[in-house]
N, C-alpha and C. Protein backbone atom coordinates (compact mmCIF):
# COMPACT_ATOMS: atom_id res chain seq x y z
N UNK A 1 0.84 -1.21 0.00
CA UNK A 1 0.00 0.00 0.00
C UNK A 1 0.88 1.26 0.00
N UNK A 2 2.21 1.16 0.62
CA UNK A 2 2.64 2.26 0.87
C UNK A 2 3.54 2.61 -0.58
N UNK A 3 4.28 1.20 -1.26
CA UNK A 3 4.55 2.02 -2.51
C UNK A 3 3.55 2.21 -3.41
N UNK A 4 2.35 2.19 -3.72
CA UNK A 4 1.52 2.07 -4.34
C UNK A 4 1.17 4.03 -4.20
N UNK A 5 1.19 4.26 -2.64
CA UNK A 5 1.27 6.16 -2.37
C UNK A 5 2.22 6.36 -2.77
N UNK A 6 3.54 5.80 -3.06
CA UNK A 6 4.52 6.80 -3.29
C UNK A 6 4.89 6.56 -4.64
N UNK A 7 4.08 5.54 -5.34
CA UNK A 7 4.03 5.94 -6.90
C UNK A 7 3.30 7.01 -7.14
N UNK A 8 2.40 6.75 -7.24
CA UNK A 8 1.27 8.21 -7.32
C UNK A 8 1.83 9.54 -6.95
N UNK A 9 3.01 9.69 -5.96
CA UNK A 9 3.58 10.80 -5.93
C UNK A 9 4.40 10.85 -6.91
N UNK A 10 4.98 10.11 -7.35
CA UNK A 10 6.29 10.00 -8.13
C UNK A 10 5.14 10.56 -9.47
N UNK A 11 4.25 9.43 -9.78
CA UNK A 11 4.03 10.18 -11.32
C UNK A 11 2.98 11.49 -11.61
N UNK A 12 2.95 11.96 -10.70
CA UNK A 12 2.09 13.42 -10.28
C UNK A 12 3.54 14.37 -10.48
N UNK A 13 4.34 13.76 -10.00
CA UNK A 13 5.74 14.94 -9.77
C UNK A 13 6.06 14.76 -11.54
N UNK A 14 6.43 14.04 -11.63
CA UNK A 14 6.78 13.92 -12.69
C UNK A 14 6.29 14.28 -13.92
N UNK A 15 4.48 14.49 -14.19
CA UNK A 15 4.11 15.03 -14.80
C UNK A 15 3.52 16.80 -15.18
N UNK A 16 2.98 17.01 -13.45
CA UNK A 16 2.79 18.22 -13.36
C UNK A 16 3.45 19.31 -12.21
N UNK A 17 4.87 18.88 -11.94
CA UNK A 17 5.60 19.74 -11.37
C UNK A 17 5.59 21.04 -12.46
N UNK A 18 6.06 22.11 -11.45
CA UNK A 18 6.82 23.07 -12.31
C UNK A 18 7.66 23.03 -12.81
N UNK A 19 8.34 23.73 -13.50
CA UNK A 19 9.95 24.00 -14.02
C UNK A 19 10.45 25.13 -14.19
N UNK A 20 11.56 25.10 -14.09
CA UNK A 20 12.47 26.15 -15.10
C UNK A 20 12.53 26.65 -15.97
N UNK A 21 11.75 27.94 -16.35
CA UNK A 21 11.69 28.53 -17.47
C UNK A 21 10.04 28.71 -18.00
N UNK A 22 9.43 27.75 -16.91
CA UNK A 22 7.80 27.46 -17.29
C UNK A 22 7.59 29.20 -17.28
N UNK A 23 6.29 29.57 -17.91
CA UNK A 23 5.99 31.31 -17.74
C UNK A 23 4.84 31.10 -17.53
N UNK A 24 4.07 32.48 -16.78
CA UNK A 24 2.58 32.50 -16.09
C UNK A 24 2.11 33.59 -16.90
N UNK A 25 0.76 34.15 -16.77
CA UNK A 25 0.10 35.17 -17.73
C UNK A 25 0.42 36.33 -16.55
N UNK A 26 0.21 35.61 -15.08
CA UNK A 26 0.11 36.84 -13.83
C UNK A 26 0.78 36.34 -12.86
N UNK A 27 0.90 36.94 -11.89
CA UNK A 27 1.57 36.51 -10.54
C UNK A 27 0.64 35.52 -9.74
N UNK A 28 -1.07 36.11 -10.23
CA UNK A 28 -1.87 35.07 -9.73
C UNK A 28 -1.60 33.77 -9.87
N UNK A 29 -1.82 33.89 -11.27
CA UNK A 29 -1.71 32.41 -11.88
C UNK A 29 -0.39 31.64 -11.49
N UNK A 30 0.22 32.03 -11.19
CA UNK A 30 1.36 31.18 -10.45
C UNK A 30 0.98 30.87 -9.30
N UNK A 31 0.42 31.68 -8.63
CA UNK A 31 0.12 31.32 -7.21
C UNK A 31 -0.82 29.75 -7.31
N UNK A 32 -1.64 30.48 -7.98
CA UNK A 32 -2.80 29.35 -8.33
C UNK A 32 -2.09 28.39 -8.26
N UNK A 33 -1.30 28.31 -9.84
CA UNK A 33 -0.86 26.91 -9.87
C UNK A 33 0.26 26.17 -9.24
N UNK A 34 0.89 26.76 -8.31
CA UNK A 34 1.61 26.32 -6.71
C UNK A 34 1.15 25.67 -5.94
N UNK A 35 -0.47 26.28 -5.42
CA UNK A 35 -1.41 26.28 -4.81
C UNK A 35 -2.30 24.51 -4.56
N UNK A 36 -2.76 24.54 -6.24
CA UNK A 36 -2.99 23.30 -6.81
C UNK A 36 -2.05 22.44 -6.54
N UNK A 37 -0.68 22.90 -6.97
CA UNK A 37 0.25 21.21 -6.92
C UNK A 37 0.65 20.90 -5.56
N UNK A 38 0.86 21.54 -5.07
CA UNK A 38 1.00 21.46 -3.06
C UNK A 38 -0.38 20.71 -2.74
N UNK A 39 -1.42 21.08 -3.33
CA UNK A 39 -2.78 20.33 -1.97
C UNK A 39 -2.49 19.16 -3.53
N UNK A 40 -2.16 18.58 -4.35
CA UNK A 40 -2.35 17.51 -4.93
C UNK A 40 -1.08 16.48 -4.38
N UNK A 41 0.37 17.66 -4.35
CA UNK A 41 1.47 16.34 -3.55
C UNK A 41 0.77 16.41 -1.59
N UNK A 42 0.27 17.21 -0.99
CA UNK A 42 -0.24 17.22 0.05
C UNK A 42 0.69 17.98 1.12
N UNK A 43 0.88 19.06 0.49
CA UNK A 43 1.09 19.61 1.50
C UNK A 43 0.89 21.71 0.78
N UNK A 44 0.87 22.08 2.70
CA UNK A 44 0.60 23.55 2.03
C UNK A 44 1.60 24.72 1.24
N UNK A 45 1.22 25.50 0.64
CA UNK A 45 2.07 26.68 0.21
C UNK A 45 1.92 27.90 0.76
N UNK A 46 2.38 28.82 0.72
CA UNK A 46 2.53 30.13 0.96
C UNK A 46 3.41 31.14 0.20
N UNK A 47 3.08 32.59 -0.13
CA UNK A 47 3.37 33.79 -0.54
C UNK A 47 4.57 33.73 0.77
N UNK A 48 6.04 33.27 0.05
CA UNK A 48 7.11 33.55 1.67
C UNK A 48 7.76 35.31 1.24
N UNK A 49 7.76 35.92 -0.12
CA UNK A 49 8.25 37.12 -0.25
C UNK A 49 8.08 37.26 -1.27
N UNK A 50 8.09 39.09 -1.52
CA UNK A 50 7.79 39.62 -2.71
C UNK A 50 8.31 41.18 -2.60
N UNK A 51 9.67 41.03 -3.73
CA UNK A 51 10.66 42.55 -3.64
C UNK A 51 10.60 42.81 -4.79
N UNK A 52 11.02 44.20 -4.82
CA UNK A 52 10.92 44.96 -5.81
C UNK A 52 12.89 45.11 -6.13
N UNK A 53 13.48 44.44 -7.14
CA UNK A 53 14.59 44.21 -7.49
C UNK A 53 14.81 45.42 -8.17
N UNK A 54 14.43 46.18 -9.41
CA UNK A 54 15.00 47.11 -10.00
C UNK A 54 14.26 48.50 -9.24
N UNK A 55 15.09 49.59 -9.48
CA UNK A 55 14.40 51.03 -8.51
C UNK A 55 13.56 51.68 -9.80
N UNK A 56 12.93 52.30 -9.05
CA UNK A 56 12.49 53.22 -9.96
C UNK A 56 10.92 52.59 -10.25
N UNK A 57 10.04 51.31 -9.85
CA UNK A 57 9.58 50.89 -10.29
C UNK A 57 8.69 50.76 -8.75
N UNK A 58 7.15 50.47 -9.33
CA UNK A 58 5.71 50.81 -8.74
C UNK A 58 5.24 49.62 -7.90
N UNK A 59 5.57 48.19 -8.44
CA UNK A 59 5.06 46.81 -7.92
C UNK A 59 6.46 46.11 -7.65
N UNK A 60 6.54 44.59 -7.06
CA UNK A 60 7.31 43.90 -6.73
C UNK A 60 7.31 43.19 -8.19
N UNK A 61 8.76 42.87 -8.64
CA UNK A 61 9.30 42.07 -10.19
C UNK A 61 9.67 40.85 -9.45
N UNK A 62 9.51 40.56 -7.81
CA UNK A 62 10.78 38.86 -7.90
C UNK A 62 8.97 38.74 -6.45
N UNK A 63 9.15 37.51 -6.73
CA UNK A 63 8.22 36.66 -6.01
C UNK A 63 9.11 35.00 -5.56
N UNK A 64 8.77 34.68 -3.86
CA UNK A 64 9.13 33.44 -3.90
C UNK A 64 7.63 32.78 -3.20
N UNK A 65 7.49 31.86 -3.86
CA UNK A 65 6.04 30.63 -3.21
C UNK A 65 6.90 29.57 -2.33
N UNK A 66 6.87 29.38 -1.25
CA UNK A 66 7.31 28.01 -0.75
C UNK A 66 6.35 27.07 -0.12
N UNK A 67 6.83 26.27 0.34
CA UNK A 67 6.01 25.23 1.59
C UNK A 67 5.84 25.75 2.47
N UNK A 68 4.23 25.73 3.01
CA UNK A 68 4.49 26.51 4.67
C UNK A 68 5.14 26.04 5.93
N UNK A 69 5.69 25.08 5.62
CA UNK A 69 6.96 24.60 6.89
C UNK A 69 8.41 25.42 6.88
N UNK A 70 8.23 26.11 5.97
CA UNK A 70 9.23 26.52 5.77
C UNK A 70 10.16 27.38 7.00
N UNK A 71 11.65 27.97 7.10
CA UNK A 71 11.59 28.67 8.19
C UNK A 71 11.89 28.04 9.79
N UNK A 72 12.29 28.99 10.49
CA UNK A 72 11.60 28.13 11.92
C UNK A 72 11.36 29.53 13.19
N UNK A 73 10.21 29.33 13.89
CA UNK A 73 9.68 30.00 14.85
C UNK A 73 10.76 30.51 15.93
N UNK A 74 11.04 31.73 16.20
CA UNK A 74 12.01 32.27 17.03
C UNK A 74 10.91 32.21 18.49
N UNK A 75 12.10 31.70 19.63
CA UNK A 75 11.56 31.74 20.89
C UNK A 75 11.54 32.86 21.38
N UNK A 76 10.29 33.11 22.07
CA UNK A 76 10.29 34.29 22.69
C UNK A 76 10.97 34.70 24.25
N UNK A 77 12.10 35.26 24.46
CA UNK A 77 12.79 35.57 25.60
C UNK A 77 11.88 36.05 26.83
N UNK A 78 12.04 35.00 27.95
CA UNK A 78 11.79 35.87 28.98
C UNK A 78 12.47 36.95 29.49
N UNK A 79 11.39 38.24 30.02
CA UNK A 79 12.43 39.28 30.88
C UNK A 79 13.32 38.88 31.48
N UNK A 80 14.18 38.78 32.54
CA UNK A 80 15.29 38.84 33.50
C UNK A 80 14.29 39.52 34.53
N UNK A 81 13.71 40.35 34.56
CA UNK A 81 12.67 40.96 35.83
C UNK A 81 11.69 39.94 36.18
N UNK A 82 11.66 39.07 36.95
CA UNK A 82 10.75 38.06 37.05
C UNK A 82 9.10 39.29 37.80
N UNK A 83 9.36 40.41 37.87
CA UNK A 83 8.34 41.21 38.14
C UNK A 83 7.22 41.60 37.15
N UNK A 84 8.20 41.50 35.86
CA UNK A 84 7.07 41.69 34.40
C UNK A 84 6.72 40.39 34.14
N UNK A 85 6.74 39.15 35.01
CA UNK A 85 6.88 38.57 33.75
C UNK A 85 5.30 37.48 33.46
N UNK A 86 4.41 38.52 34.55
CA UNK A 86 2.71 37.94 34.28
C UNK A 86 2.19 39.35 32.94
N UNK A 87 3.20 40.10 32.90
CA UNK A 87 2.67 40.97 31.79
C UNK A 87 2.97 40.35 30.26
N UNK A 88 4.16 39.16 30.42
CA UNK A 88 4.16 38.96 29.12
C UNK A 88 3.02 37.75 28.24
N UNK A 89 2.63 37.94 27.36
CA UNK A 89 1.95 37.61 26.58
C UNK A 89 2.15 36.10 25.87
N UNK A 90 1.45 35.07 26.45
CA UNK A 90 1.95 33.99 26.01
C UNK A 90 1.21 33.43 24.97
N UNK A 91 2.00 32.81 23.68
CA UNK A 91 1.51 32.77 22.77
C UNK A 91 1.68 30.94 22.50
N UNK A 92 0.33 30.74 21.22
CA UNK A 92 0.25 29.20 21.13
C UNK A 92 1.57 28.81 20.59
N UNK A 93 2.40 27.53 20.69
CA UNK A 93 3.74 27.16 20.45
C UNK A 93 3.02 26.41 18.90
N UNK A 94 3.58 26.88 17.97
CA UNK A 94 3.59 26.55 16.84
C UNK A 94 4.71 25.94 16.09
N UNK A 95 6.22 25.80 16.85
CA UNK A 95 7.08 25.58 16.50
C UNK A 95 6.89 24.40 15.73
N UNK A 96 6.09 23.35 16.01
CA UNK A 96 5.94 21.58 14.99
C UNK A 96 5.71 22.49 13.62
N UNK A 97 4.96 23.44 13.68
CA UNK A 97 4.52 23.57 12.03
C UNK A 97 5.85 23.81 11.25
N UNK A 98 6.76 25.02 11.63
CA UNK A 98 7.87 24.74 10.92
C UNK A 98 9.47 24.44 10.88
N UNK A 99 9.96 23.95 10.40
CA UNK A 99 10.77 22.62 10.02
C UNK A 99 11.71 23.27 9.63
N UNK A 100 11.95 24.15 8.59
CA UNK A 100 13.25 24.57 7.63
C UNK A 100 13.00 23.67 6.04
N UNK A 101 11.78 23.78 6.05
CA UNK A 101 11.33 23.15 4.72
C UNK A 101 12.27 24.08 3.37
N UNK A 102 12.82 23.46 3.05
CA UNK A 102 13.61 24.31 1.57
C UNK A 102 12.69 24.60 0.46
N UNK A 103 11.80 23.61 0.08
CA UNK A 103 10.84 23.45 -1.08
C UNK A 103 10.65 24.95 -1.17
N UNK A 104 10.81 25.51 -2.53
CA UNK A 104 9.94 27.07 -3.00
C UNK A 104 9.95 26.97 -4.60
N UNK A 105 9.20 27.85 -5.16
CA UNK A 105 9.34 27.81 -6.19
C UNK A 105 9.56 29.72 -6.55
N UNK A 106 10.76 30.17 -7.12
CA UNK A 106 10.70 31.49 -7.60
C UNK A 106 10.44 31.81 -8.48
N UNK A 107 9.66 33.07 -8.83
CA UNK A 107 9.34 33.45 -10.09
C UNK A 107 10.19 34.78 -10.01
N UNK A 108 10.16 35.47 -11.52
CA UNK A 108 10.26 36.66 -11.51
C UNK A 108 9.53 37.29 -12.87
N UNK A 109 9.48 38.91 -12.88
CA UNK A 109 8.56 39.33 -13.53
C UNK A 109 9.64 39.56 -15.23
N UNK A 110 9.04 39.80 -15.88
CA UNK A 110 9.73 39.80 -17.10
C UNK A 110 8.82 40.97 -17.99
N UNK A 111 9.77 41.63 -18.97
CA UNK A 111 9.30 42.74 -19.42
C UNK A 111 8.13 42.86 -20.28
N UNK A 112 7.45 41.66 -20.26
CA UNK A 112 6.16 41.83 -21.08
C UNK A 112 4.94 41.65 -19.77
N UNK A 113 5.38 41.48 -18.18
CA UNK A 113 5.12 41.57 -17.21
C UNK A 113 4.11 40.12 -17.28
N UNK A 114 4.88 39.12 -17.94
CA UNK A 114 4.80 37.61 -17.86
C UNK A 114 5.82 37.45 -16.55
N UNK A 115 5.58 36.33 -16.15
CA UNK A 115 6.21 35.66 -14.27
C UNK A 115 6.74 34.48 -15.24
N UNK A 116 8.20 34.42 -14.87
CA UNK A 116 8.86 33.20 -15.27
C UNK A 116 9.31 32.45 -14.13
N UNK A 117 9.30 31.05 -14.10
CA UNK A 117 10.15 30.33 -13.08
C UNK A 117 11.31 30.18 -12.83
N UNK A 118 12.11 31.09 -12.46
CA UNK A 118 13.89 30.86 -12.18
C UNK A 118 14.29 30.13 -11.04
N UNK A 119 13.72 29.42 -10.42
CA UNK A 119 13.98 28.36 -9.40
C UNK A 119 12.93 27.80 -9.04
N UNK A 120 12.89 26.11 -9.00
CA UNK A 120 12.60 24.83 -8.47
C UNK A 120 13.09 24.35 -7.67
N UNK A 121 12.20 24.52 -6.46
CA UNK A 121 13.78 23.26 -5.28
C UNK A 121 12.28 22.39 -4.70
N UNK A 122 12.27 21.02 -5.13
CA UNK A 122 11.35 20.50 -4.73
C UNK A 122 11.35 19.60 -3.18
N UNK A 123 12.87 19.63 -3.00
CA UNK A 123 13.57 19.09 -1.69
C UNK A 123 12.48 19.44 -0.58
N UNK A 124 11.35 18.20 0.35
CA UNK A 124 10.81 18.61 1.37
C UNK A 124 11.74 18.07 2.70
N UNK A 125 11.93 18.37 3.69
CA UNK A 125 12.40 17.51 4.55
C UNK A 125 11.35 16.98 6.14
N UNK A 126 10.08 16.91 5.45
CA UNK A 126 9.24 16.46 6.26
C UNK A 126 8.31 15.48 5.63
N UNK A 127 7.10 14.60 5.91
CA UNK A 127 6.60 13.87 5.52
C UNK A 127 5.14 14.56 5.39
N UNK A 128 4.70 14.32 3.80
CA UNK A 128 3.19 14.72 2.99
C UNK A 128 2.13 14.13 4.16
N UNK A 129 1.05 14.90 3.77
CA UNK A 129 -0.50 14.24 4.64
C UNK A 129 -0.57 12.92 3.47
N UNK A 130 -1.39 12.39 4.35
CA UNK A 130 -1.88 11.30 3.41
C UNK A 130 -3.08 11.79 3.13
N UNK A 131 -3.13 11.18 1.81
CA UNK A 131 -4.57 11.58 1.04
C UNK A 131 -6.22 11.85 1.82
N UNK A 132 -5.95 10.06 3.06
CA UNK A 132 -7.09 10.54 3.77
C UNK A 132 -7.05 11.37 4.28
N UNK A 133 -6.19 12.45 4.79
CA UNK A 133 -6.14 13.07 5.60
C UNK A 133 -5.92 14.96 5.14
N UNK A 134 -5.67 14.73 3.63
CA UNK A 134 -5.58 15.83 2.79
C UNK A 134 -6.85 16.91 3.33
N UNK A 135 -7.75 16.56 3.40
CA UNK A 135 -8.90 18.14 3.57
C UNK A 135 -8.30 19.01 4.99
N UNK A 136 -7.77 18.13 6.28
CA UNK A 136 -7.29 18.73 6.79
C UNK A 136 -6.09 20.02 6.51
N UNK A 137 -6.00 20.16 5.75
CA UNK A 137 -4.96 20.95 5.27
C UNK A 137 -5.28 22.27 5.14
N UNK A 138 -4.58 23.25 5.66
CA UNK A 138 -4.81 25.20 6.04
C UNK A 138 -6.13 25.33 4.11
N UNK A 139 -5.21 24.76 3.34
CA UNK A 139 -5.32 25.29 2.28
C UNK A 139 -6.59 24.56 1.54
N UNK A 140 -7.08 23.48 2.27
CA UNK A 140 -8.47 22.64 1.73
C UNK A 140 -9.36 23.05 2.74
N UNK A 141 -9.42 24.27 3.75
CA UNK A 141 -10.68 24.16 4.71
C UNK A 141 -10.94 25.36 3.68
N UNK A 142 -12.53 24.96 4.23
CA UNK A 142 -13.68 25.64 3.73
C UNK A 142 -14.47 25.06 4.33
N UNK A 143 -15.64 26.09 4.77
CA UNK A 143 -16.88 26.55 5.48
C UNK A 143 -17.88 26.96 4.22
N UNK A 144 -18.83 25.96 3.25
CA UNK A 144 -19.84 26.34 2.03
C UNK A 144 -20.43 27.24 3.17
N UNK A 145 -21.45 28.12 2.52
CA UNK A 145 -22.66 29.07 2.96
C UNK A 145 -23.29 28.24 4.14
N UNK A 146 -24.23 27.19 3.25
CA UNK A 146 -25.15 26.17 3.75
C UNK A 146 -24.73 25.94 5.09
N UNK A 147 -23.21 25.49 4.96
CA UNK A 147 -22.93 25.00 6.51
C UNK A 147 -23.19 26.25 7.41
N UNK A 148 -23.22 27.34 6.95
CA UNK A 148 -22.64 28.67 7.81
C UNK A 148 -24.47 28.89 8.31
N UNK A 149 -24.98 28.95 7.21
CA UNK A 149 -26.53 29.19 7.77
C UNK A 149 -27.18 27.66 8.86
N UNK A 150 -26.81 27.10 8.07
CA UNK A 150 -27.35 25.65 9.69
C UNK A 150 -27.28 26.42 10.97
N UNK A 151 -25.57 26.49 11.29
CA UNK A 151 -24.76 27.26 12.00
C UNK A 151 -25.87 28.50 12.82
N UNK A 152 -25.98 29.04 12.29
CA UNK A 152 -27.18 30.50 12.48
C UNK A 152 -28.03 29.78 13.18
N UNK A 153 -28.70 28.86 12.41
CA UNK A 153 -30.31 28.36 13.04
C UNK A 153 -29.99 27.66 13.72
N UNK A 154 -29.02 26.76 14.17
CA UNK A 154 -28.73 25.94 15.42
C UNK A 154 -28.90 26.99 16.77
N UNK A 155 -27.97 27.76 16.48
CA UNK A 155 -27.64 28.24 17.39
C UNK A 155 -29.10 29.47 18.09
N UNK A 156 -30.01 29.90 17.36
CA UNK A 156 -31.47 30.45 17.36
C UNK A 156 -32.16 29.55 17.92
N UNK A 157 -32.06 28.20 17.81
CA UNK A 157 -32.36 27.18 18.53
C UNK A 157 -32.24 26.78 20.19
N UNK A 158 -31.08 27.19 19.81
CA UNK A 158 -30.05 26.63 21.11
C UNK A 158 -29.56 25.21 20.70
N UNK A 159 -29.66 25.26 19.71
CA UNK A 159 -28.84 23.32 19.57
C UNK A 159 -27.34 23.80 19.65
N UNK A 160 -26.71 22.63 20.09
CA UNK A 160 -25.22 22.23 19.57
C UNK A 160 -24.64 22.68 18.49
N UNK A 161 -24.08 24.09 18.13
CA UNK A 161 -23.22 24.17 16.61
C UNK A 161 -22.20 22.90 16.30
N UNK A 162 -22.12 22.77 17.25
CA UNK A 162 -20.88 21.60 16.85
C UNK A 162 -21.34 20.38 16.00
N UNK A 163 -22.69 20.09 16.29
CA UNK A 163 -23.78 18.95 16.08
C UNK A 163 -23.56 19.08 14.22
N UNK A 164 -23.46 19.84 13.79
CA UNK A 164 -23.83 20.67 12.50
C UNK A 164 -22.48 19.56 11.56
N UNK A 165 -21.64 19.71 12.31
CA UNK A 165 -19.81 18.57 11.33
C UNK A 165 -20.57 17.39 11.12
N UNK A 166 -21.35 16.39 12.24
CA UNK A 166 -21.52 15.20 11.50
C UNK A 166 -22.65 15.34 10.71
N UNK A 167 -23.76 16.41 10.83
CA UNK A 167 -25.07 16.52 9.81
C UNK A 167 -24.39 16.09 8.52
N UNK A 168 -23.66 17.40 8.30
CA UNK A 168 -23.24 17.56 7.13
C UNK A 168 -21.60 16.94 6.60
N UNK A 169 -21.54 15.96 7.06
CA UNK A 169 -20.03 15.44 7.14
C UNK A 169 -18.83 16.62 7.00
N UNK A 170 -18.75 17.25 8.14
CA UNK A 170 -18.06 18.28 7.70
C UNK A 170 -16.60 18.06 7.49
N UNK A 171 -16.40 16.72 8.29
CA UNK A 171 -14.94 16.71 8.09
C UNK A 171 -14.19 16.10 7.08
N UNK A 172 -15.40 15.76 6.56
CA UNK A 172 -14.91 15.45 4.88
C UNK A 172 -14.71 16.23 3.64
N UNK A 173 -15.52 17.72 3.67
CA UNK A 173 -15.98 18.64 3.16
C UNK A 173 -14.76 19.88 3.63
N UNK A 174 -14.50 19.80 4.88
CA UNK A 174 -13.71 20.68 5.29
C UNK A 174 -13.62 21.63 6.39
N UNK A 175 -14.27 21.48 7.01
CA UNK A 175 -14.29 21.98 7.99
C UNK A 175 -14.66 21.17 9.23
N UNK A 176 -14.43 21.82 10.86
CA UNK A 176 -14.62 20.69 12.30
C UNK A 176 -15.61 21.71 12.98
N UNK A 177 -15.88 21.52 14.17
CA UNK A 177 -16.69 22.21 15.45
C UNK A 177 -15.75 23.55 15.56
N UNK A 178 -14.36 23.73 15.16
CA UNK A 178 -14.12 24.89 15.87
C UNK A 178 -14.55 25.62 14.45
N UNK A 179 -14.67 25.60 13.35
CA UNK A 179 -14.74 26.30 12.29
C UNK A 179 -16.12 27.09 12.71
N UNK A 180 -16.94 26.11 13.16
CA UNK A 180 -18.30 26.65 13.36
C UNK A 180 -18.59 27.86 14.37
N UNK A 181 -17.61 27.54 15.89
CA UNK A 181 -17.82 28.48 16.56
C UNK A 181 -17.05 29.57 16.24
N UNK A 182 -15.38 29.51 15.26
CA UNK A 182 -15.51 30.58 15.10
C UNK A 182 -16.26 31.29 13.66
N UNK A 183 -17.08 31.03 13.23
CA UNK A 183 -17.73 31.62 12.56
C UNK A 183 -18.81 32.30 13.45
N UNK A 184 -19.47 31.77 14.29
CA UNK A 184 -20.24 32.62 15.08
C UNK A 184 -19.73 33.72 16.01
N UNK A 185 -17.90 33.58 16.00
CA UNK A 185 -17.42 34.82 16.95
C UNK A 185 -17.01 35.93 15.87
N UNK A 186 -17.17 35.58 14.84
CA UNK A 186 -16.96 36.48 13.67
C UNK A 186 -17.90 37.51 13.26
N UNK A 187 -19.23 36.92 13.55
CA UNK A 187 -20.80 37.10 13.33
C UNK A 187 -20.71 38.19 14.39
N UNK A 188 -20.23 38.03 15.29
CA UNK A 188 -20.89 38.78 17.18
C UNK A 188 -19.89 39.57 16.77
N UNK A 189 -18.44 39.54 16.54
CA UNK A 189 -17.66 41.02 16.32
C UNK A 189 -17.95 41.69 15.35
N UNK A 190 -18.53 41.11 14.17
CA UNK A 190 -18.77 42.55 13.55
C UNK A 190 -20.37 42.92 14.14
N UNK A 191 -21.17 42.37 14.80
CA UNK A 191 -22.22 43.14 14.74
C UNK A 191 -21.63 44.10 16.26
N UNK A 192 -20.53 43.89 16.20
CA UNK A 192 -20.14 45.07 17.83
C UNK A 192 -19.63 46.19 17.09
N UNK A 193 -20.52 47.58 17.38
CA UNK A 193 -19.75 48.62 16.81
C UNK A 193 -18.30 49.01 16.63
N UNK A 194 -17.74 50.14 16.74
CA UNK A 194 -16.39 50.37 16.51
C UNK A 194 -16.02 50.93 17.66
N UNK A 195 -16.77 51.18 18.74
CA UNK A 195 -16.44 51.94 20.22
C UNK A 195 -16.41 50.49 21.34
N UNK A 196 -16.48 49.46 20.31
CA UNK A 196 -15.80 48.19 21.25
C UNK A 196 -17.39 47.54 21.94
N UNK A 197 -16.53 46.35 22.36
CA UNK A 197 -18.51 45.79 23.38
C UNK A 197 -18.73 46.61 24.42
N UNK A 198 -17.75 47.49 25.67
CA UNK A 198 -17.53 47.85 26.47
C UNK A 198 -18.66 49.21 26.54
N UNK A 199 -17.97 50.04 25.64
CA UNK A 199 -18.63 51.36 25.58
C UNK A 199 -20.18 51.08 25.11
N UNK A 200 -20.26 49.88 24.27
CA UNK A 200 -21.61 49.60 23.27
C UNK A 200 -22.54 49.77 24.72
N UNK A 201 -22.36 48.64 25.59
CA UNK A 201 -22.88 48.13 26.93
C UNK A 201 -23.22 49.21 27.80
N UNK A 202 -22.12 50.16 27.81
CA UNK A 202 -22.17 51.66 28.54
C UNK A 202 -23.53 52.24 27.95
N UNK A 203 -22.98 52.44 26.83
CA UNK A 203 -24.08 53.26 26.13
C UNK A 203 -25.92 52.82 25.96
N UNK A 204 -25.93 51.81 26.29
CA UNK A 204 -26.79 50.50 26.02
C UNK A 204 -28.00 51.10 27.36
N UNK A 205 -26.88 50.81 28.78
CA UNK A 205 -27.59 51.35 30.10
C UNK A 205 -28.45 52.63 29.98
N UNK A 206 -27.35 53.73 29.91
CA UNK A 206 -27.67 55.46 29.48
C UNK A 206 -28.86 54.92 29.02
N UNK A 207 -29.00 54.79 27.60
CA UNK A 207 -30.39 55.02 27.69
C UNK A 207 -31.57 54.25 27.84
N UNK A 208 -31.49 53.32 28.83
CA UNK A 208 -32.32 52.50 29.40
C UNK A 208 -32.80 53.20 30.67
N UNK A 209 -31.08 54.29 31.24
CA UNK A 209 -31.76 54.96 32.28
C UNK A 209 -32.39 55.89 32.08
N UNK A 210 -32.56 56.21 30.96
CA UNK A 210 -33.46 57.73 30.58
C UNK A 210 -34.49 57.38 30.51
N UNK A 211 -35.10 56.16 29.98
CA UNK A 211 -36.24 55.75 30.05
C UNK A 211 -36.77 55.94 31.36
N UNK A 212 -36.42 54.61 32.03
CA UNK A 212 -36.82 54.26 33.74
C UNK A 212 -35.73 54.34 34.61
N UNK A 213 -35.07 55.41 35.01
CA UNK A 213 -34.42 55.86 35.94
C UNK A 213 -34.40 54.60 36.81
């Protein structure tokens, strides 16, 4: 079974990798098609930089796409004042996500403002999702409408949002339970004005007390 996956990688690479010298119509379209061949070998991409090489000029001419493992997460220093140090801000450890993945693909812009490929490095040094496990991926979630409105009326209900992933097999489709709730914390911040929930609430009282003191 397992060389049977790693044929299928082999003749996917082999047929619809990029190359050297390949050219795009836009910067999009490269992205796009990065985009595509990463969730087909199984794993994600990312926009890692985009400079503007010659002066004098309005947009960025050099673009690099890599793997999002790419890189690796700098630790954050504690003070030496063990007095600050409930002020500092602790953040989720993300370090597993990246690796020092080399994989990128560079483009650059060319004077008919066609994107050519001047580097391929397909070198990963971590191991692909497996196929079953491909929708999990940053770059295969999606939340359709449908799911988002269930979502609404569950929750008008009072049912379980969470209930809503196995209705609709969500985790096959793309999305889990947290997609759902945060779509509903998305819903509640924008319907909070721009003077924050705080002041909204302030303001809310005022004139409740003008009414009935």
């Amino acid at each position: 079974m397992e060389s049977e996956f790693q044929t299928s990688y082999e003749e996917f690479e082999n047929s619809y990798a990029p190359h050297e010298g390949q050219v795009f119509q836009t910067l999009d379209e490269a992205k796009e098609f990065y985009r595509d061949y990463g969730r087909a070998m199984c794993f994600g991409s990312t926009t890692r930089s985009t400079k503007k090489r010659k002066r004098g000029i309005d947009k960025p001419d050099t673009c690099v796409l890599s793997c999002e493992r790419y890189g690796h997460h700098k630790k954050v220093e504690k003070p030496q004042d063990n007095s600050f140090e409930k002020f500092v801000v602790k953040k989720r450890n993300t370090s597993t996500i990246k690796c020092g993945c080399k994989a990128q693909l560079r483009l650059s812009k060319m004077d008919d403002d066609k994107w050519i490929v001047v580097k391929f490095d397909k070198t990963h040094n971590h191991n692909f999702v497996t196929p079953s496990k491909r929708f999990r991926m940053r770059v295969n979630r999606s939340m359709p409408k449908g799911a988002k409105d269930l979502v609404d009326a569950f929750r008008e209900e009072n049912l379980p949002v969470g209930k809503v992933v196995s209705v609709l097999d969500g985790e096959i489709i793309g999305f889990d339970e947290r997609d759902c709730y945060n779509h509903l914390r998305g819903k509640r911040d924008y319907k909070i004005p721009i003077d924050g929930d705080a002041i909204t609430m302030l303001n809310f009282f005022k004139r409740k007390n003008i009414k009935d003191p």
